[in-house]
N, C-alpha and C. Protein backbone atom coordinates (compact mmCIF):
# COMPACT_ATOMS: atom_id res chain seq x y z
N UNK A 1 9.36 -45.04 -70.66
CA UNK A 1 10.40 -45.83 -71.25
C UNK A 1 11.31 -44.95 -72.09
N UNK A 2 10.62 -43.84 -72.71
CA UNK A 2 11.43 -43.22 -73.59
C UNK A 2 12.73 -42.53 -72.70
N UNK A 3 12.22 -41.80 -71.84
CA UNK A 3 12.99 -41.33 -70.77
C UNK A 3 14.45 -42.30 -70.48
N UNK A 4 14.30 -43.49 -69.85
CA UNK A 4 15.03 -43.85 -69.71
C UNK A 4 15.92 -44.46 -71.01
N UNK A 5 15.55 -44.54 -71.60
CA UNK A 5 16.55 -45.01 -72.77
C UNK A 5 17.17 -44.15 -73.31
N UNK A 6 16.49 -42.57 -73.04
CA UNK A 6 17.27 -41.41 -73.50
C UNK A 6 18.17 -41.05 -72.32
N UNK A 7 17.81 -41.04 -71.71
CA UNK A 7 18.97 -41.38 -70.30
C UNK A 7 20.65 -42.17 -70.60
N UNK A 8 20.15 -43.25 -70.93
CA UNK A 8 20.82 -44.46 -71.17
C UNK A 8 21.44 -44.10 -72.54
N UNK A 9 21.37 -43.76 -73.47
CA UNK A 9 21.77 -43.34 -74.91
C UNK A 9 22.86 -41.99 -74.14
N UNK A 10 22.31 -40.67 -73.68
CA UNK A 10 22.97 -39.87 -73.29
C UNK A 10 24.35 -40.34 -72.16
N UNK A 11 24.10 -41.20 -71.64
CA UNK A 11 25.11 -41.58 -70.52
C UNK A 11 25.94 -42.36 -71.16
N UNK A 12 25.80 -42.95 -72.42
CA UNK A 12 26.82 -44.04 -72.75
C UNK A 12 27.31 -42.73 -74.28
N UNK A 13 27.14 -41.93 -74.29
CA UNK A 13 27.44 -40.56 -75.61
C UNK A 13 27.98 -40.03 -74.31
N UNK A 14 28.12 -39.36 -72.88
CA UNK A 14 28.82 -38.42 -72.33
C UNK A 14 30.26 -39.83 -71.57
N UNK A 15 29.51 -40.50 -71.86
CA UNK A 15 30.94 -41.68 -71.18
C UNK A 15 31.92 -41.81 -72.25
N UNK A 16 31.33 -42.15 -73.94
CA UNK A 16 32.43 -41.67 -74.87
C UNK A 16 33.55 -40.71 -75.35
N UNK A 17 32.05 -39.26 -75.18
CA UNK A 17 33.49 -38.25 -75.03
C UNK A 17 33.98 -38.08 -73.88
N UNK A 18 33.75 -38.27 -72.67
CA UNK A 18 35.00 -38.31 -71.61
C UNK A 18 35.80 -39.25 -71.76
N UNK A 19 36.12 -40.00 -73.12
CA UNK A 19 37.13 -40.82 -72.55
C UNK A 19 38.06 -40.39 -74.20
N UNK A 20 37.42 -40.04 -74.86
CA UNK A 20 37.58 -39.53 -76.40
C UNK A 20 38.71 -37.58 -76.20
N UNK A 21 38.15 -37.24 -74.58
CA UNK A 21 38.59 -35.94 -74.61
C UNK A 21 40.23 -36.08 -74.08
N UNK A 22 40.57 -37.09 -73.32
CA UNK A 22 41.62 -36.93 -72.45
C UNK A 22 41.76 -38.12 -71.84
N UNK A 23 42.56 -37.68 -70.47
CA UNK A 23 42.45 -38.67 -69.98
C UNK A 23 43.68 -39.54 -69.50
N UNK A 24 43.77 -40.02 -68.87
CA UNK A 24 44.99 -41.28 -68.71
C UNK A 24 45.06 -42.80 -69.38
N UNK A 25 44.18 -42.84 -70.63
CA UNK A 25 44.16 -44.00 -71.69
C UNK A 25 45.35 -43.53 -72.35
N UNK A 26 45.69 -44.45 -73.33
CA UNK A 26 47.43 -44.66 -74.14
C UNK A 26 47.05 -44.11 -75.78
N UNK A 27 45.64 -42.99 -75.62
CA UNK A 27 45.21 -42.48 -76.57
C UNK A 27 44.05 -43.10 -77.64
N UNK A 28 43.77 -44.31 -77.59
CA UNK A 28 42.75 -45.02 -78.02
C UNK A 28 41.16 -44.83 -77.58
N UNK A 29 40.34 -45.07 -78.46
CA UNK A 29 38.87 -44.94 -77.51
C UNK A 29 38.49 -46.38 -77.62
N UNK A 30 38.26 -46.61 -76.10
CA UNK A 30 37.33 -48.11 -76.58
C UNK A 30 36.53 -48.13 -77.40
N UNK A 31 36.43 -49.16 -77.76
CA UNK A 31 35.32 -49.52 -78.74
C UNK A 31 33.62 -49.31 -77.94
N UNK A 32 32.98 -49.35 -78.80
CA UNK A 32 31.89 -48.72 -78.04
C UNK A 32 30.20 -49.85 -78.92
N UNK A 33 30.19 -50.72 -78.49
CA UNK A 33 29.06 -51.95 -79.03
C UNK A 33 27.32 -51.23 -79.48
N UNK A 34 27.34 -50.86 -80.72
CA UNK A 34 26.53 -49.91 -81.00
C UNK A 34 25.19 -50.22 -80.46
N UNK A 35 24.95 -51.39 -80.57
CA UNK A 35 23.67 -52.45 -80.52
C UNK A 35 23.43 -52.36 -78.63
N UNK A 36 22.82 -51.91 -78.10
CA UNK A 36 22.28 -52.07 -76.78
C UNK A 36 21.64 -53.19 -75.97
N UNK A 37 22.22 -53.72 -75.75
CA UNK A 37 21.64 -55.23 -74.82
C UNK A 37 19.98 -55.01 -74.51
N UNK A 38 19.05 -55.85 -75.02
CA UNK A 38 17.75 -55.45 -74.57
C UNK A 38 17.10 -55.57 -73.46
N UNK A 39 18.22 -56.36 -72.75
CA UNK A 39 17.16 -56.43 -71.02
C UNK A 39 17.85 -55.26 -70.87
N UNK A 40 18.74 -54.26 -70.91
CA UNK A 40 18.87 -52.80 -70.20
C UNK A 40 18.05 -52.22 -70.54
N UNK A 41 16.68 -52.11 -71.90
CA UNK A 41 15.66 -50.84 -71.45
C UNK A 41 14.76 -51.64 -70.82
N UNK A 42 14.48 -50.63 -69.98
CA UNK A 42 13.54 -50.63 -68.90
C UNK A 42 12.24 -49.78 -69.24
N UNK A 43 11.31 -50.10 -67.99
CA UNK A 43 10.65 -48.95 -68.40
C UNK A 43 10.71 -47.94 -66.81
N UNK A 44 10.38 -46.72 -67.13
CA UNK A 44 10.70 -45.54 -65.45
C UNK A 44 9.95 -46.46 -64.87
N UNK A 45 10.91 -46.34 -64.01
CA UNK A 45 11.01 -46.52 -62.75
C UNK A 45 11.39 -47.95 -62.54
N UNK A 46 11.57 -48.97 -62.87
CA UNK A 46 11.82 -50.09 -63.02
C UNK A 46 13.38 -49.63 -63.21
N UNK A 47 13.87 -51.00 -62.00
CA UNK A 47 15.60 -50.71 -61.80
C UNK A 47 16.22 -51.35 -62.77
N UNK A 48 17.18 -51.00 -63.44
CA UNK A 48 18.06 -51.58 -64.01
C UNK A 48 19.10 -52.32 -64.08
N UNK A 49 18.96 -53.41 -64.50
CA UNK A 49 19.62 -54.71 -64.18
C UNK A 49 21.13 -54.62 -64.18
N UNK A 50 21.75 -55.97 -63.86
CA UNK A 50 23.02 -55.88 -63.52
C UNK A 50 24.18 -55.68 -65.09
N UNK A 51 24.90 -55.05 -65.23
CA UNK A 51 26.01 -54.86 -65.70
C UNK A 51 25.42 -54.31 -66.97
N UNK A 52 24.64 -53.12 -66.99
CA UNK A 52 24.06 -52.44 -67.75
C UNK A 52 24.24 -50.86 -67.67
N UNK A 53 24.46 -50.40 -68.54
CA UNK A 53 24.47 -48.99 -67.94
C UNK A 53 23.88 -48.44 -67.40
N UNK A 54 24.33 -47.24 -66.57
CA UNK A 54 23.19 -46.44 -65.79
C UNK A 54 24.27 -45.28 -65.69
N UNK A 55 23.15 -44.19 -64.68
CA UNK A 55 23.81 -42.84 -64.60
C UNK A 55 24.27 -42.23 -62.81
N UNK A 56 25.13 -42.23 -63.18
CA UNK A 56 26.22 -42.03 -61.46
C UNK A 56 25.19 -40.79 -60.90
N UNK A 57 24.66 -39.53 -61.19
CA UNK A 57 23.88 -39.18 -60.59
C UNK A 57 22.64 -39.56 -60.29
N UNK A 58 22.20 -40.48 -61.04
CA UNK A 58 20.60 -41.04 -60.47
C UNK A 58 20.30 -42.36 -60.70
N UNK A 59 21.29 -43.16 -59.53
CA UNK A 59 21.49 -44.35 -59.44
C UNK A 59 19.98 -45.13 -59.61
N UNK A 60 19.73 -45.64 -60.53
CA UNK A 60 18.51 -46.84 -60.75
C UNK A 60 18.42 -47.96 -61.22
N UNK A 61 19.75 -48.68 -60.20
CA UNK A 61 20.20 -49.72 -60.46
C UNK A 61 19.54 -50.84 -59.42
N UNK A 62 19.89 -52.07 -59.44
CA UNK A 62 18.35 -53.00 -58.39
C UNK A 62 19.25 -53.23 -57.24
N UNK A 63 18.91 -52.53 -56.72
CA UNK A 63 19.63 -52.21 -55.21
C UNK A 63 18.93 -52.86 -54.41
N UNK A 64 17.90 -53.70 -54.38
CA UNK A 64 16.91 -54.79 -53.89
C UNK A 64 18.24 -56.14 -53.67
N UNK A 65 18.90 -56.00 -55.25
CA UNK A 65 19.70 -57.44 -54.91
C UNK A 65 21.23 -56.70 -54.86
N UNK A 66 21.69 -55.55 -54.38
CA UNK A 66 22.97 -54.95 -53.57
C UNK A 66 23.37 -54.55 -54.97
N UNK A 67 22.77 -54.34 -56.59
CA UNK A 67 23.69 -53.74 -57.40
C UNK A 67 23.45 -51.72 -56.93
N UNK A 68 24.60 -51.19 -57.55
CA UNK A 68 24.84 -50.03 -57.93
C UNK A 68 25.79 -49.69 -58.87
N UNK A 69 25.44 -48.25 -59.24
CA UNK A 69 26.11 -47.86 -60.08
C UNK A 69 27.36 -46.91 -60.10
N UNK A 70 28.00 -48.08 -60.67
CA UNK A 70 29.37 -47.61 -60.30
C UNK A 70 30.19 -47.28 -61.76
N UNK A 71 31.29 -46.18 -61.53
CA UNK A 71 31.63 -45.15 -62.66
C UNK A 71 33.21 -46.25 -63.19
N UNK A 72 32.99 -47.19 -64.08
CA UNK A 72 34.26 -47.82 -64.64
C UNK A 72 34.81 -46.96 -65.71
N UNK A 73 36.56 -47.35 -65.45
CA UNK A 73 37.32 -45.84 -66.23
C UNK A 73 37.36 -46.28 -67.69
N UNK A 74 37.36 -47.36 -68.15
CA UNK A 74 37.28 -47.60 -69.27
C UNK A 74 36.09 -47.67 -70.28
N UNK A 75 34.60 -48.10 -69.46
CA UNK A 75 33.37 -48.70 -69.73
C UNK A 75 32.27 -47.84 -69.67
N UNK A 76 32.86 -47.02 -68.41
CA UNK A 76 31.78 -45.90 -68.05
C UNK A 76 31.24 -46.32 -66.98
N UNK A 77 30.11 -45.49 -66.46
CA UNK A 77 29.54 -46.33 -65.20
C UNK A 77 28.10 -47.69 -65.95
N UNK A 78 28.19 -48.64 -65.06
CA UNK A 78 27.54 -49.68 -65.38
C UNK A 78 26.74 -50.30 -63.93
N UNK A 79 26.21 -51.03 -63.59
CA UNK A 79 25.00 -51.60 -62.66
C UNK A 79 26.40 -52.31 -62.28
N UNK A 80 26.48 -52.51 -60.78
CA UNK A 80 27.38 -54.01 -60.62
C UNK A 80 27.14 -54.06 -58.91
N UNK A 81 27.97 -55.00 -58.22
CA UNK A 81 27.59 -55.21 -56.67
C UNK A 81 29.32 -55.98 -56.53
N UNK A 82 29.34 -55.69 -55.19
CA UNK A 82 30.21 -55.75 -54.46
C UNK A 82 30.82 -57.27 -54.54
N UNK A 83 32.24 -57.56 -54.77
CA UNK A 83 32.40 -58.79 -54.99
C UNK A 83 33.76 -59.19 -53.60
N UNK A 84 34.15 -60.24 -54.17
CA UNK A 84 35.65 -60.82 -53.23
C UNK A 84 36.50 -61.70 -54.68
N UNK A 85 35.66 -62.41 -55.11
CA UNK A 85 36.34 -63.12 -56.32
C UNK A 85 35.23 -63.57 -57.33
N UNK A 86 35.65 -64.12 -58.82
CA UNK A 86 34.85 -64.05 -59.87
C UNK A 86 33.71 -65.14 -59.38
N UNK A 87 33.65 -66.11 -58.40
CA UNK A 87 32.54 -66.73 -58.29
C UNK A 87 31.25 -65.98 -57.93
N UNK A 88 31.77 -64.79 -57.87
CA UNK A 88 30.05 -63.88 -56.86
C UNK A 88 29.58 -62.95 -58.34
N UNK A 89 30.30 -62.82 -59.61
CA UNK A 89 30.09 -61.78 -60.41
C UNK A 89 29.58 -63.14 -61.62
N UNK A 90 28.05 -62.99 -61.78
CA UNK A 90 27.47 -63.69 -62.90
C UNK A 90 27.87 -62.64 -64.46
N UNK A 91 27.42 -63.90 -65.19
CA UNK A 91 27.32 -63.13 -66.83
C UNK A 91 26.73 -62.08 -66.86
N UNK A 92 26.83 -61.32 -67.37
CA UNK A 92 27.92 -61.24 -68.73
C UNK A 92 29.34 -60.66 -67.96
N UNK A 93 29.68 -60.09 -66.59
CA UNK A 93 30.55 -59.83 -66.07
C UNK A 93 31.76 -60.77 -65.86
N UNK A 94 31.53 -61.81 -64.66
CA UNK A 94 32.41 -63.26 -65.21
C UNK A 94 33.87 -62.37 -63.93
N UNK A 95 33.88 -61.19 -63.21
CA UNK A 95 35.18 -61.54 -62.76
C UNK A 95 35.26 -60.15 -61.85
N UNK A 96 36.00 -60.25 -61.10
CA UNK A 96 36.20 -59.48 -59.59
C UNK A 96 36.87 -58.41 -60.19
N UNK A 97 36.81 -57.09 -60.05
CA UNK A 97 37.97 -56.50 -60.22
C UNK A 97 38.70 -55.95 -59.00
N UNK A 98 40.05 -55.38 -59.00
CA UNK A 98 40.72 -54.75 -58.12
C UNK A 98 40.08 -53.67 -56.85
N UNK A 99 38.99 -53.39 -57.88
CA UNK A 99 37.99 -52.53 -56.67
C UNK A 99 36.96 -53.20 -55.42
N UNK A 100 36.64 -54.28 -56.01
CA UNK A 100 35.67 -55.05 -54.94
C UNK A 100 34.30 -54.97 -55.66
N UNK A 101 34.20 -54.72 -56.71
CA UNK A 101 32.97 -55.18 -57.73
C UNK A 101 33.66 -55.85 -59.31
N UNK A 102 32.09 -55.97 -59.18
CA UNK A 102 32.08 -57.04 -60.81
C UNK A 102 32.45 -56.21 -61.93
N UNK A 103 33.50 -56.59 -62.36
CA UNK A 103 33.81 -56.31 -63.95
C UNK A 103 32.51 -55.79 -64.75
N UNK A 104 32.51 -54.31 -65.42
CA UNK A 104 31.75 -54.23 -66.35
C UNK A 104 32.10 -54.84 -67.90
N UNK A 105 30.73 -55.42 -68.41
CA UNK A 105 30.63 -56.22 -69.76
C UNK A 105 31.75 -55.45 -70.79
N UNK A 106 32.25 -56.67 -71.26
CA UNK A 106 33.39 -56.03 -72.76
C UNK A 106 32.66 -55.67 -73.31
């Protein structure tokens, strides 16, 4: 468990400063929700649920029910699955984006 949460701590700290270093944002850093949603720790090896963070090189997202992890430019990469419109993207997501997956969580 520790593993992955240090995983998960490191991936949402290297998603800050890539967005803190540069970039095509209007110079602002998102805000960044200090407090960690508790169904995202897991323990190894156990996949990680939908619209939670995870890490673009070692996708361990629940690919059982079609999520992956996909790299959002504002959010970072987060768990999500393939959509058409906001009826297929449950909470905490709530909406389709331009790409063909679910909105990662504000």
């Amino acid at each position: 468990m520790a593993t992955r949460f240090t995983l998960l701590l490191a991936s949402v700290l290297l998603s800050s400063l890539a967005v803190a270093c540069g970039g095509d944002d209007d110079g602002g850093v998102p805000a960044v929700d200090a407090a960690i949603d508790p169904r995202c720790i897991v323990d190894d090896g156990e996949p990680i649920p939908f619209a939670c963070p995870c890490n673009l090189a070692d996708d361990q997202c629940d690919t059982a029910n079609g999520d992956m992890c996909f790299g959002f430019n504002e959010r970072g990469p987060h768990c999500t699955h393939a959509c058409d419109d906001a009826a297929d993207c449950p909470a905490p997501s709530g909406d389709c984006n331009g790409m063909g997956v679910c909105k990662a969580p504000e």
